[in-house]
PDB file of N, CA and C in Angstrom:
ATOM      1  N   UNK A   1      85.803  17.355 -89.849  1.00  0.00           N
ATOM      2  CA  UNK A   1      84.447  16.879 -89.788  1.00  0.00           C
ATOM      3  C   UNK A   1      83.828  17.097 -88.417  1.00  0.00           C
ATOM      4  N   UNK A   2      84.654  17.520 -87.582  1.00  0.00           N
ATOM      5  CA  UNK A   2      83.925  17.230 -86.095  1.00  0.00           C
ATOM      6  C   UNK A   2      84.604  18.762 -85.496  1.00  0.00           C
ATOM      7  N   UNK A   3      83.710  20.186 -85.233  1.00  0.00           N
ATOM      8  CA  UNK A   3      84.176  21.279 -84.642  1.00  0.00           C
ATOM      9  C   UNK A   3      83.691  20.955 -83.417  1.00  0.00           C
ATOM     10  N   UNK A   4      84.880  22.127 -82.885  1.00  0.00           N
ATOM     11  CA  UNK A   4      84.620  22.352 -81.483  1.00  0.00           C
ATOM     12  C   UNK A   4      83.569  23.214 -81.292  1.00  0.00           C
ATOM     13  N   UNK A   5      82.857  23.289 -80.814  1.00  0.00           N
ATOM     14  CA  UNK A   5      81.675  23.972 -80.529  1.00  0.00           C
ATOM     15  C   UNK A   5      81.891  24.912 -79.768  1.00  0.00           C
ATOM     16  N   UNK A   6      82.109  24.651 -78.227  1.00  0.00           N
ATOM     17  CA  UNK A   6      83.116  25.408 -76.797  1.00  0.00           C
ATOM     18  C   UNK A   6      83.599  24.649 -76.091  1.00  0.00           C
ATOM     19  N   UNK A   7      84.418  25.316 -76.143  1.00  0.00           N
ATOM     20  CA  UNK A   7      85.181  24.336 -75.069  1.00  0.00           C
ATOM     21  C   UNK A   7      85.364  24.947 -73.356  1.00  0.00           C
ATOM     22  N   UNK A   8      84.944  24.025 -72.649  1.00  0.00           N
ATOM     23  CA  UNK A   8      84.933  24.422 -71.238  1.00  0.00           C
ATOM     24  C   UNK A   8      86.083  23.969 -70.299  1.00  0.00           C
ATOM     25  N   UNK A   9      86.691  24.237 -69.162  1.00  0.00           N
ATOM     26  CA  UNK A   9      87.580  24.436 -68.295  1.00  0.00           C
ATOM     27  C   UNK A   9      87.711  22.877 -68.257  1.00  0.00           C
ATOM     28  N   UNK A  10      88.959  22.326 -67.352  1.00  0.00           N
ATOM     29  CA  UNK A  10      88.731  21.132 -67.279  1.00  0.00           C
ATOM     30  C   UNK A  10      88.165  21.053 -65.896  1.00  0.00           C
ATOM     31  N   UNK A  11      87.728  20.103 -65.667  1.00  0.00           N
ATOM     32  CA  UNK A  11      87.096  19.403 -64.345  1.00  0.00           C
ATOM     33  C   UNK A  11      87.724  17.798 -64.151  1.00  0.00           C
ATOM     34  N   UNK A  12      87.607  18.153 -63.014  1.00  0.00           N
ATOM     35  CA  UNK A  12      88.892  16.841 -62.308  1.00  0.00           C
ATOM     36  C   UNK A  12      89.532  16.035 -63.886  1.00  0.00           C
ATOM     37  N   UNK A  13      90.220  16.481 -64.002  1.00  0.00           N
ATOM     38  CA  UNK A  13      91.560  16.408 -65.498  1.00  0.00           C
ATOM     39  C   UNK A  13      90.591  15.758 -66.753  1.00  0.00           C
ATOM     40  N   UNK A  14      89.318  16.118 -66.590  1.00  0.00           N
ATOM     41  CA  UNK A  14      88.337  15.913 -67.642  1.00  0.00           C
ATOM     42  C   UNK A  14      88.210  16.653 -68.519  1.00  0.00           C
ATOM     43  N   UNK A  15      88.058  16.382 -69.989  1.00  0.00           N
ATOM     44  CA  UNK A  15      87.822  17.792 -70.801  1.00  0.00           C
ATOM     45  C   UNK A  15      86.240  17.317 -71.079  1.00  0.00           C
ATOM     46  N   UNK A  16      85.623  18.472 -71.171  1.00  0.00           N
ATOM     47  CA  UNK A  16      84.233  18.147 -71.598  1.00  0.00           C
ATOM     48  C   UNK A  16      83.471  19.011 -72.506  1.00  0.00           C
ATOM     49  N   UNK A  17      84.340  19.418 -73.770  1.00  0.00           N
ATOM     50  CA  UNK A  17      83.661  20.403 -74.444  1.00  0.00           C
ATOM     51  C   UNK A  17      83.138  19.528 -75.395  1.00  0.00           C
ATOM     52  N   UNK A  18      81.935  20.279 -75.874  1.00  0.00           N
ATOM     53  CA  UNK A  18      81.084  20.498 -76.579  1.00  0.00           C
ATOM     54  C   UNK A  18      81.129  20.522 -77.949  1.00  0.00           C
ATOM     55  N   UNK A  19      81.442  19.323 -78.668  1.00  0.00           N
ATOM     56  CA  UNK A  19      81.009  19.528 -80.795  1.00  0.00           C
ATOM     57  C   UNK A  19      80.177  19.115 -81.201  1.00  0.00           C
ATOM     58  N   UNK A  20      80.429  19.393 -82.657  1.00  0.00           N
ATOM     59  CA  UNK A  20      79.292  18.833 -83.448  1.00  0.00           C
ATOM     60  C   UNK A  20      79.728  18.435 -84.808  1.00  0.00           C
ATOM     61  N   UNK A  21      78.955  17.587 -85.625  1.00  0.00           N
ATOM     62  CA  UNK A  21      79.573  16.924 -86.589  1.00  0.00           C
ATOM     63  C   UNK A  21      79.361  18.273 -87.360  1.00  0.00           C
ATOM     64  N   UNK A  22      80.268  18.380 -88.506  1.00  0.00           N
ATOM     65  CA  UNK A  22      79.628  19.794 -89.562  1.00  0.00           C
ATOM     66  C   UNK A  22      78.883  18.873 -90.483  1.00  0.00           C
ATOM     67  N   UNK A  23      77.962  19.059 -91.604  1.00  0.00           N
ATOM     68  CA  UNK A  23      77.802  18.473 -92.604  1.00  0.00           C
ATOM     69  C   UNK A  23      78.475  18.352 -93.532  1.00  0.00           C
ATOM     70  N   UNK A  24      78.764  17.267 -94.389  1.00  0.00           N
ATOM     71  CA  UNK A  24      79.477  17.121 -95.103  1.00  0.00           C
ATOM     72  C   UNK A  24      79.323  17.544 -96.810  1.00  0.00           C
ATOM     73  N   UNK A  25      78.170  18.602 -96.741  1.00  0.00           N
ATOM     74  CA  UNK A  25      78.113  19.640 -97.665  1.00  0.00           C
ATOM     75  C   UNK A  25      79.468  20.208 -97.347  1.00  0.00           C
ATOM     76  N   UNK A  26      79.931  20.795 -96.616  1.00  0.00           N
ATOM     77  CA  UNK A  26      80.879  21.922 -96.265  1.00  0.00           C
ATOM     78  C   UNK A  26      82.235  21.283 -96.343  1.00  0.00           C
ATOM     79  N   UNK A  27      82.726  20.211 -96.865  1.00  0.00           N
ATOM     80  CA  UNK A  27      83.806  19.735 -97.078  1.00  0.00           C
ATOM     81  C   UNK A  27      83.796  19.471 -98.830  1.00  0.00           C
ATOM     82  N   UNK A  28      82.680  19.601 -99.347  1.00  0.00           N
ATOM     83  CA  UNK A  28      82.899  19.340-100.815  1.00  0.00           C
ATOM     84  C   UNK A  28      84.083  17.894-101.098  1.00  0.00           C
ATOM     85  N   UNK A  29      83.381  16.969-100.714  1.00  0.00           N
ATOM     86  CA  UNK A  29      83.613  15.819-100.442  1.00  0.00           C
ATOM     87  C   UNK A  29      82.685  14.789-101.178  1.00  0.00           C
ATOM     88  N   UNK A  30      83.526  14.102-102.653  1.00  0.00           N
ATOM     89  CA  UNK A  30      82.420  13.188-102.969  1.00  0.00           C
ATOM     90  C   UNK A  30      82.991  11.802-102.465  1.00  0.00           C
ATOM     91  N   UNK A  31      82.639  10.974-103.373  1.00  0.00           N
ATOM     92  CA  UNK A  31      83.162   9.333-102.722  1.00  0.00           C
ATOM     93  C   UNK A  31      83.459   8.608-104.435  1.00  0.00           C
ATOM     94  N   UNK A  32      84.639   7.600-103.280  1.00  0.00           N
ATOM     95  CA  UNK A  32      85.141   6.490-104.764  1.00  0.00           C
ATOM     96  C   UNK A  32      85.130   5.234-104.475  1.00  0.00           C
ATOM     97  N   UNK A  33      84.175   4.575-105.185  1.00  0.00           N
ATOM     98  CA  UNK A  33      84.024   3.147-105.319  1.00  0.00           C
ATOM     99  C   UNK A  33      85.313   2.400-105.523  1.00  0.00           C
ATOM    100  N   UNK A  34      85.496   1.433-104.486  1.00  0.00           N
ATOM    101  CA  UNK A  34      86.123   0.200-104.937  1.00  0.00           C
ATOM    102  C   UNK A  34      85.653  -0.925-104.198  1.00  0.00           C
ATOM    103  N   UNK A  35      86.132  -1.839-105.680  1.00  0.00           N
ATOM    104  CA  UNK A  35      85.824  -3.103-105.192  1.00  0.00           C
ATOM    105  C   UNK A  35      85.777  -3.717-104.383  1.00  0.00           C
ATOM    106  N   UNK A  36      84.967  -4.734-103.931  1.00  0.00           N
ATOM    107  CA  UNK A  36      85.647  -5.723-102.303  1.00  0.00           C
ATOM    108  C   UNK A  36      86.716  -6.607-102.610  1.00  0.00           C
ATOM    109  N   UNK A  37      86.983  -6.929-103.643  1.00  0.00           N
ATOM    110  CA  UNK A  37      87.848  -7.536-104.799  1.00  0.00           C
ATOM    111  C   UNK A  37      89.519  -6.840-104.503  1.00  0.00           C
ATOM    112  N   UNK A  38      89.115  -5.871-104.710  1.00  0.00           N
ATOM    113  CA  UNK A  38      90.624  -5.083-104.647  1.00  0.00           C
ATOM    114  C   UNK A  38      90.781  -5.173-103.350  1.00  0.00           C
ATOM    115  N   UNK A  39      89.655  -4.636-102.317  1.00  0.00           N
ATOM    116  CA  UNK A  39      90.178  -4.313-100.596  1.00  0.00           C
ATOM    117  C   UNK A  39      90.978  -5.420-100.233  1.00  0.00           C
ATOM    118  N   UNK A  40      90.094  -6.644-100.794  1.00  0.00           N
ATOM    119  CA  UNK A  40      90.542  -8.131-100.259  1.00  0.00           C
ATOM    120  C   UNK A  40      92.054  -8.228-100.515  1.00  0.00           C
ATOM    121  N   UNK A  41      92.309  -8.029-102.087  1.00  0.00           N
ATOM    122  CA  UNK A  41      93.091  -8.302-102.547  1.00  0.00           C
ATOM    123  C   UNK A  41      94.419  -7.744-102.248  1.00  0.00           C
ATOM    124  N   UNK A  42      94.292  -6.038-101.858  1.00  0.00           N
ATOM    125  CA  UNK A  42      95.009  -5.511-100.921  1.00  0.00           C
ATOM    126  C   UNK A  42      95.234  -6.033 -99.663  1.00  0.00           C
ATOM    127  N   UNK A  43      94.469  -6.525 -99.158  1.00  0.00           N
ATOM    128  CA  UNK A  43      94.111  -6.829 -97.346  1.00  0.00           C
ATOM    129  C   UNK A  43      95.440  -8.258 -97.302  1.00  0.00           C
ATOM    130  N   UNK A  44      95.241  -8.954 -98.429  1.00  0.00           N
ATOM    131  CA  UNK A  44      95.705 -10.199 -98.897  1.00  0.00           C
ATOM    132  C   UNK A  44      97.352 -10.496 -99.168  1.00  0.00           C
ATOM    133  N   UNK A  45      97.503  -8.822 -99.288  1.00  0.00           N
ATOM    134  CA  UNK A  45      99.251  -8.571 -99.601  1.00  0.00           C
ATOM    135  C   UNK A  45      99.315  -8.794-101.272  1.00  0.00           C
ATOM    136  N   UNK A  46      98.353  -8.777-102.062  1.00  0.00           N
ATOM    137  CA  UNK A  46      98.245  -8.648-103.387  1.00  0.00           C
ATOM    138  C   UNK A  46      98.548  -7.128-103.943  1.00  0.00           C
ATOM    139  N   UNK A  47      98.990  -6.487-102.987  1.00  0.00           N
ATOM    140  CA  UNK A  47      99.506  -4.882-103.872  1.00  0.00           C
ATOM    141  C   UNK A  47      99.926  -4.098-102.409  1.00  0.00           C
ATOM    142  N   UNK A  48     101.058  -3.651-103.222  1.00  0.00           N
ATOM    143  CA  UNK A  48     101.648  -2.743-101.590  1.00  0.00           C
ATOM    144  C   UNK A  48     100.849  -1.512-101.210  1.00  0.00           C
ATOM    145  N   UNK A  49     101.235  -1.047-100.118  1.00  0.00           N
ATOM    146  CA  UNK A  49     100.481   0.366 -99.750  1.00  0.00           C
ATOM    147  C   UNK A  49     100.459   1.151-100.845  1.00  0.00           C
ATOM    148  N   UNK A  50     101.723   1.473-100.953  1.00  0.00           N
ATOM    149  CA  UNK A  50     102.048   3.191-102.287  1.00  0.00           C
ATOM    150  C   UNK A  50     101.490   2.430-103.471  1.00  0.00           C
ATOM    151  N   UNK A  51     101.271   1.132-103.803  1.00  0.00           N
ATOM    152  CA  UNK A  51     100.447   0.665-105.092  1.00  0.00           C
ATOM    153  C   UNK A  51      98.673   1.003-104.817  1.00  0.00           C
ATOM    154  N   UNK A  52      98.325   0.354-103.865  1.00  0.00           N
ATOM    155  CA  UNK A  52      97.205   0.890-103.285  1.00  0.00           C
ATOM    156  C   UNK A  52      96.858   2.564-102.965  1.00  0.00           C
ATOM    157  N   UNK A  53      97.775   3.144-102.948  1.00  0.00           N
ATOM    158  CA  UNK A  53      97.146   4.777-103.353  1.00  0.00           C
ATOM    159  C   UNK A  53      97.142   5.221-104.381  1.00  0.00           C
ATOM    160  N   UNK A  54      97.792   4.674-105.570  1.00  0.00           N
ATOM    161  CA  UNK A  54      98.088   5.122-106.703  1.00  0.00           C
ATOM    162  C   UNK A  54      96.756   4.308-107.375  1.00  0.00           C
ATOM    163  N   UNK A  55      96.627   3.537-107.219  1.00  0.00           N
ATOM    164  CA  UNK A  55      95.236   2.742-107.954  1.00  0.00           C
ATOM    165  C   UNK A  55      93.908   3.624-107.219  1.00  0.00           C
ATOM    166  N   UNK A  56      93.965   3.823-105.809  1.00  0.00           N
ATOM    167  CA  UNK A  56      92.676   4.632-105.321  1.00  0.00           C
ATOM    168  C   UNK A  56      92.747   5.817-106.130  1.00  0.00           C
ATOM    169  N   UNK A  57      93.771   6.643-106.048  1.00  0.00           N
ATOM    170  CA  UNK A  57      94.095   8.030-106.664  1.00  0.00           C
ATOM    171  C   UNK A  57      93.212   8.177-108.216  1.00  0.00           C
ATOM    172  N   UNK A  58      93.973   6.987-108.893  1.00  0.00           N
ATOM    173  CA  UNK A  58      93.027   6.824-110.315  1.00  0.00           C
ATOM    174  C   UNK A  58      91.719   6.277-110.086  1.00  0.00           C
ATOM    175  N   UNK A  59      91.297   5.235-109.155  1.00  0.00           N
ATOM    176  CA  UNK A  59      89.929   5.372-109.080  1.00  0.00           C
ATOM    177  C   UNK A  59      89.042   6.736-109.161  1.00  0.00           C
ATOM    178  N   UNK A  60      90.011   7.561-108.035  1.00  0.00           N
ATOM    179  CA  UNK A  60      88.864   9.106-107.852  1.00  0.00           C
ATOM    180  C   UNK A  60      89.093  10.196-108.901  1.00  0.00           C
ATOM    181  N   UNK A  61      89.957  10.041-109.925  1.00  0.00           N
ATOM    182  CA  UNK A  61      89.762  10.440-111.253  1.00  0.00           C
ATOM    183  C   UNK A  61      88.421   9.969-111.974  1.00  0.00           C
ATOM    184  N   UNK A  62      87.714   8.780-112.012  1.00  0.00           N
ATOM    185  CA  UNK A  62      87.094   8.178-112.601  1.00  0.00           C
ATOM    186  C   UNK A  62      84.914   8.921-112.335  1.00  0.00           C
ATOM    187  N   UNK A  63      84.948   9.249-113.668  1.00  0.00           N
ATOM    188  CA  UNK A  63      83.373   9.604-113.176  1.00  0.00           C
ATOM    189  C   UNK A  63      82.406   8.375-112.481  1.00  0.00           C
ATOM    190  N   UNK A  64      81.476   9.107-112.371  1.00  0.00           N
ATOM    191  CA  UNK A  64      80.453   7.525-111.968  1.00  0.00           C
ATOM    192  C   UNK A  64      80.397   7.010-113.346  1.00  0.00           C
ATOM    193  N   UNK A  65      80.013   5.934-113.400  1.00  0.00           N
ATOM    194  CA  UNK A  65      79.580   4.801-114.255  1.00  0.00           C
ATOM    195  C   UNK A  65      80.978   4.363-115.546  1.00  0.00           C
ATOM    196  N   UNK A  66      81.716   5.166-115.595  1.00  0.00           N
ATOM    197  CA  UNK A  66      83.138   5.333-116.240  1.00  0.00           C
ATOM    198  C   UNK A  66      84.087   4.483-115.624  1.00  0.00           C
ATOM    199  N   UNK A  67      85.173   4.017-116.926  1.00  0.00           N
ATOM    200  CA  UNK A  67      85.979   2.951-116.129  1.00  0.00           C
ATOM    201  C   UNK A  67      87.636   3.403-116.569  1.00  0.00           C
ATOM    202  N   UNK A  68      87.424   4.958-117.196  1.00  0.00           N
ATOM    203  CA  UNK A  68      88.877   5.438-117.900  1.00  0.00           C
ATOM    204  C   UNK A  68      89.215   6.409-117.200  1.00  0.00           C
ATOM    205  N   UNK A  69      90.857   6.790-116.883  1.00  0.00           N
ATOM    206  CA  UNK A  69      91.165   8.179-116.536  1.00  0.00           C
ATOM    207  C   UNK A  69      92.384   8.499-117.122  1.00  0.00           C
ATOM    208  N   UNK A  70      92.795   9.618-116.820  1.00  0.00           N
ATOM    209  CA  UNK A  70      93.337   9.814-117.877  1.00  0.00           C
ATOM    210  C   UNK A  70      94.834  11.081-117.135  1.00  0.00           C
ATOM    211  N   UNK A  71      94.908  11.466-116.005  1.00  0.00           N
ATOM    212  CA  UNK A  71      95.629  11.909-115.490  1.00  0.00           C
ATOM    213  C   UNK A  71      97.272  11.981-115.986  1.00  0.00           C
ATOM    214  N   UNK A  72      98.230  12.770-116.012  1.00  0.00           N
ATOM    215  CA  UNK A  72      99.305  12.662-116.479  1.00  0.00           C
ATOM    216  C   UNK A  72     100.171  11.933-115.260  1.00  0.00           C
ATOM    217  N   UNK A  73     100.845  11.531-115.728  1.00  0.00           N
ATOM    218  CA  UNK A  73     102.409  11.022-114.408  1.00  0.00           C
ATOM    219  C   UNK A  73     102.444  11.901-113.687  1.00  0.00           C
ATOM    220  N   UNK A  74     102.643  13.224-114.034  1.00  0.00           N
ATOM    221  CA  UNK A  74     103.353  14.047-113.425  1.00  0.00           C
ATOM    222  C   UNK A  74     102.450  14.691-112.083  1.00  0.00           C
ATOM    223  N   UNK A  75     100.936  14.769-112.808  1.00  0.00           N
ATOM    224  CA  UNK A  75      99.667  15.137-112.128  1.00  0.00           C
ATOM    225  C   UNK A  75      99.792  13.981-110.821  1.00  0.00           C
ATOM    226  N   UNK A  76      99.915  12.575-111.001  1.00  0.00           N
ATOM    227  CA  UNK A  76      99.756  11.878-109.859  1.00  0.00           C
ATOM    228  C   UNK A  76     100.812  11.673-109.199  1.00  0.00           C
ATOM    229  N   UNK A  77     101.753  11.806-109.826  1.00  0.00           N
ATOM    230  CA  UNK A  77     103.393  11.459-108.669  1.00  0.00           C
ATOM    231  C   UNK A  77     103.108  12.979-107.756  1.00  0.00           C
ATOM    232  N   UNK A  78     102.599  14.412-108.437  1.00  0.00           N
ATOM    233  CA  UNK A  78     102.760  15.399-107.535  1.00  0.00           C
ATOM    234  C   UNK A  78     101.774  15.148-106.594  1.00  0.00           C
ATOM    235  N   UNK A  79     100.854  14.932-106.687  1.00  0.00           N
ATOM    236  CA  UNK A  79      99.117  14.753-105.817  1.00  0.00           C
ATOM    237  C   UNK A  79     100.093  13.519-104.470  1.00  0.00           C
ATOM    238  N   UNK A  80     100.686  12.490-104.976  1.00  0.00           N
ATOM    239  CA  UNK A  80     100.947  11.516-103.681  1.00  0.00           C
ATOM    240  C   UNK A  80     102.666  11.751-103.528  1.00  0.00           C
ATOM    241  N   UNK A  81     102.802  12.621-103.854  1.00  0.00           N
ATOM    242  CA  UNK A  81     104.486  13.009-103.713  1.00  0.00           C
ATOM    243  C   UNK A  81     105.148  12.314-103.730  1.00  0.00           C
ATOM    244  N   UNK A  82     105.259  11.767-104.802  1.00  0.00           N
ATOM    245  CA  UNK A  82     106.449  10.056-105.236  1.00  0.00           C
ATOM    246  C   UNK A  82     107.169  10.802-106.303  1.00  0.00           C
ATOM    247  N   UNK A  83     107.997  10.401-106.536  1.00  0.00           N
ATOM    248  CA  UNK A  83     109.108  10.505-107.790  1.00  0.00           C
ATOM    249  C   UNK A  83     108.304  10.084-109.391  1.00  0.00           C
ATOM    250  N   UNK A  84     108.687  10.717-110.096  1.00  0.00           N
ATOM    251  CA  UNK A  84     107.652   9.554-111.395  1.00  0.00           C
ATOM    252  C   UNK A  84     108.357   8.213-111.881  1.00  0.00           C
ATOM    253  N   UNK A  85     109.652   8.496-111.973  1.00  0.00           N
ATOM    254  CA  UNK A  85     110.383   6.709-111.638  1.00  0.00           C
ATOM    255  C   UNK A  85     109.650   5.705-111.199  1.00  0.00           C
ATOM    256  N   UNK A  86     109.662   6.783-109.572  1.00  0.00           N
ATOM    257  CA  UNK A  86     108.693   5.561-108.671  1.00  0.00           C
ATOM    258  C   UNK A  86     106.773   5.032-108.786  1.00  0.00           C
ATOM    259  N   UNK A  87     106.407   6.053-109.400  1.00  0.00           N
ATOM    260  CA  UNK A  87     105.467   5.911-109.911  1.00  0.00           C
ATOM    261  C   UNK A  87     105.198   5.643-111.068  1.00  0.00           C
ATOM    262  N   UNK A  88     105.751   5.499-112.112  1.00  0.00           N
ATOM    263  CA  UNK A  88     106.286   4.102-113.610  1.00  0.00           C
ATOM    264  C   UNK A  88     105.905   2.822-112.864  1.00  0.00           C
ATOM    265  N   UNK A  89     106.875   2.727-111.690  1.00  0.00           N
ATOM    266  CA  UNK A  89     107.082   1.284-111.150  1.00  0.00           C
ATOM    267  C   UNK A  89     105.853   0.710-110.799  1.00  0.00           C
ATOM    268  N   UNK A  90     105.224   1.574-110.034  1.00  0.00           N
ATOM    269  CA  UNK A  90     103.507   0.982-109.174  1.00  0.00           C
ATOM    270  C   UNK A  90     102.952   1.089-110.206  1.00  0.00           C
ATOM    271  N   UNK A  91     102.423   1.594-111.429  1.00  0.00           N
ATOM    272  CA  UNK A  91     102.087   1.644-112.507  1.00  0.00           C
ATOM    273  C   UNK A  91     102.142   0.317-113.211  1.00  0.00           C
ATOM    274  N   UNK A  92     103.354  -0.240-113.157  1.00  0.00           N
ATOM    275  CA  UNK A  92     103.809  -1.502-113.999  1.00  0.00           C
ATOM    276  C   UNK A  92     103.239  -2.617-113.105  1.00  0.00           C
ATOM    277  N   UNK A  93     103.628  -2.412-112.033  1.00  0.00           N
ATOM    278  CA  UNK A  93     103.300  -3.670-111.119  1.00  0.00           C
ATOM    279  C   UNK A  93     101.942  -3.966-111.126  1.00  0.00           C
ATOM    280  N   UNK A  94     100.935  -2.825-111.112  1.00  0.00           N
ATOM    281  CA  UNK A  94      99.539  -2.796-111.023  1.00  0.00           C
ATOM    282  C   UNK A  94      98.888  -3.285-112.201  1.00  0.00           C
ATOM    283  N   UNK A  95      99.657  -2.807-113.372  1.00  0.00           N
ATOM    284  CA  UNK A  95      99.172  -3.158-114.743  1.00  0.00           C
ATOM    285  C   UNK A  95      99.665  -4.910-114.900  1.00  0.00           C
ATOM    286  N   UNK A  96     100.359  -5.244-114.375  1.00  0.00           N
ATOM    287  CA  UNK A  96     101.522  -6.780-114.495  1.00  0.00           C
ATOM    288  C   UNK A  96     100.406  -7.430-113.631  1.00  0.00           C
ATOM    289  N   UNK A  97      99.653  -7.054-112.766  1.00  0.00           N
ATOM    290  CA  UNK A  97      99.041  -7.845-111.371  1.00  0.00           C
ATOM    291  C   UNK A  97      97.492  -7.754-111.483  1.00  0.00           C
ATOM    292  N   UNK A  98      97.024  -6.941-113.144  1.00  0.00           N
ATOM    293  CA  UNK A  98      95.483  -6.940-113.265  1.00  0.00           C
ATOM    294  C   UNK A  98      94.392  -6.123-112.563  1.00  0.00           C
ATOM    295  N   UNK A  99      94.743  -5.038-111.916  1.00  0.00           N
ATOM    296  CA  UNK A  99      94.391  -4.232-111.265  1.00  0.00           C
ATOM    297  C   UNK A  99      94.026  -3.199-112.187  1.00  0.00           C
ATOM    298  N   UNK A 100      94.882  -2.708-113.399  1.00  0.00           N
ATOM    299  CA  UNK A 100      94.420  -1.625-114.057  1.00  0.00           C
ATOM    300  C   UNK A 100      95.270  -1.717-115.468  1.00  0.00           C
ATOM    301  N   UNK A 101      94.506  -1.438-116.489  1.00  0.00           N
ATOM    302  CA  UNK A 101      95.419  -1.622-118.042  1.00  0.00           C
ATOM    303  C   UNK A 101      95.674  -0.187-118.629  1.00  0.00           C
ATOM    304  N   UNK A 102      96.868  -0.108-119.092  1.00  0.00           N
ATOM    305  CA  UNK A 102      97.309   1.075-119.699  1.00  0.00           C
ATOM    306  C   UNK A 102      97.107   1.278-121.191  1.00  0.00           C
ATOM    307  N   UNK A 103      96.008   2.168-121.919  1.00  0.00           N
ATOM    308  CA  UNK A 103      96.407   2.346-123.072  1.00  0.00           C
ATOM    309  C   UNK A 103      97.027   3.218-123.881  1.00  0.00           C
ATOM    310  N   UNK A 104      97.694   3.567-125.005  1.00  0.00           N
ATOM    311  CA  UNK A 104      98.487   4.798-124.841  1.00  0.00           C
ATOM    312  C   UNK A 104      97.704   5.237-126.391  1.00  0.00           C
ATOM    313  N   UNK A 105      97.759   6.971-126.566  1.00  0.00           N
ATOM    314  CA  UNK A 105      97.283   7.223-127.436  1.00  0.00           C
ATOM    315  C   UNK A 105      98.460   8.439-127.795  1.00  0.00           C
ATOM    316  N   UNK A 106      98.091   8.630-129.030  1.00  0.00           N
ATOM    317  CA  UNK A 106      98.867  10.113-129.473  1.00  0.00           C
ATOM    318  C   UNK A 106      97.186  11.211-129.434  1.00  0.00           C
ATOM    319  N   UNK A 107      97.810  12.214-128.753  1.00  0.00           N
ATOM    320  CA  UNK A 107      97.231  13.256-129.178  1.00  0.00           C
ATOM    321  C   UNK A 107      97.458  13.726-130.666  1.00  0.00           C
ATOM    322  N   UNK A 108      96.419  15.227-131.027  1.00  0.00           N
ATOM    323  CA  UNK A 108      96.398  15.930-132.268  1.00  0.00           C
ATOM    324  C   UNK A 108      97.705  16.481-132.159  1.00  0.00           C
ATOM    325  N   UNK A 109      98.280  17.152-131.431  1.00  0.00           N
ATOM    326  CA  UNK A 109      99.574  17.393-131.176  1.00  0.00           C
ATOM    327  C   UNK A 109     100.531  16.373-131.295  1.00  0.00           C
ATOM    328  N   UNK A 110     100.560  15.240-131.156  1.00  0.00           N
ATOM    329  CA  UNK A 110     101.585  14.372-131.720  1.00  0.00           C
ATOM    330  C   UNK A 110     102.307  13.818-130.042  1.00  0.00           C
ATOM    331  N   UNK A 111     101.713  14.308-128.969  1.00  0.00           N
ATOM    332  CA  UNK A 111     101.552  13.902-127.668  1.00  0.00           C
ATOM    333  C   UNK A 111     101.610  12.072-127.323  1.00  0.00           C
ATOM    334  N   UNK A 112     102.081  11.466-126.314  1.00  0.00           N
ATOM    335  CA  UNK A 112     101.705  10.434-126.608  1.00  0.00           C
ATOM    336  C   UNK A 112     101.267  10.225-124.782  1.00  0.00           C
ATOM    337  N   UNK A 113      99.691   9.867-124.680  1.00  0.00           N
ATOM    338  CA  UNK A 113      98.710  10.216-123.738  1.00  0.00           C
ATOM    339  C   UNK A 113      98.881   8.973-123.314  1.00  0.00           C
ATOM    340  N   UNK A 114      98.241   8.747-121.705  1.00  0.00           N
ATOM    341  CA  UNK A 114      98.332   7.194-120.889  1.00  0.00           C
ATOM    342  C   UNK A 114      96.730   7.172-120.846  1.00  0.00           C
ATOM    343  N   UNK A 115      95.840   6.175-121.111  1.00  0.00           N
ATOM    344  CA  UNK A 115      94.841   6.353-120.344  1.00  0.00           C
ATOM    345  C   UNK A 115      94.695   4.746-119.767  1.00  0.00           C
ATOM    346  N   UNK A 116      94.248   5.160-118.203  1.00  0.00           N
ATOM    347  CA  UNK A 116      94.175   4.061-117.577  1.00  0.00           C
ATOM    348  C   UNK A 116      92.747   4.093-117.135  1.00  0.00           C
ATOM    349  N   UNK A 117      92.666   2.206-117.442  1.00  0.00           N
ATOM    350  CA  UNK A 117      90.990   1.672-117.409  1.00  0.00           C
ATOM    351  C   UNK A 117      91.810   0.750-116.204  1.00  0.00           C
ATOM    352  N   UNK A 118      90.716   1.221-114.905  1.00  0.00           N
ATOM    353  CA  UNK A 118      90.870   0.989-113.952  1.00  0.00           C
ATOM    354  C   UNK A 118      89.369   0.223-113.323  1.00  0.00           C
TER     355      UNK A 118
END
């Protein structure tokens, strides 16, 4: 978010170059709502760190005004590089602690799908 512009020599062990913010067009960067509810509730020791990325993670699955996603295990244990064991577990705990409900569906294929309303 922040280039170097130039950078100049140092002066008495000063650095003094020159950036600028880029716009944040150029990062293709949107944003994900959460609650003050959850921050708190996180802030509060109501959900561990690696539970708290796995619930943000499915937040930023989520369109605007939408409260479902639908991501596979495998899609989010690779995205935060956890084991899927270990990510079952934050899954359960989160769903056990009211943070997010799991429903399960079969696909036309005979698939059996997670979707989480978060």
């Amino acid at each position: 978010m922040i280039e170097i512009h130039k950078r100049y020599a140092d002066t008495n062990n000063r650095k003094s170059d020159l950036v600028k913010i880029t716009k944040e067009k150029d990062f293709n960067l949107g944003y994900t709502l959460i609650s003050h509810h959850v921050i708190k509730r996180f802030i509060d020791g109501a959900m561990s760190q690696a539970e708290f990325k796995v619930y943000l993670l499915l937040r930023s699955y989520i369109y605007t005004g939408k409260s479902k996603a639908w991501p596979t295990q495998e899609r989010i244990s690779y995205t935060l590089k956890i084991s899927q064991q270990t990510l079952s577990e934050h899954l359960k705990n989160l769903e056990k602690k009211d943070f997010i409900k799991i429903d399960y569906i079969h696909t036309e294929k005979g698939y059996l799908k997670s979707i989480y309303r978060v």
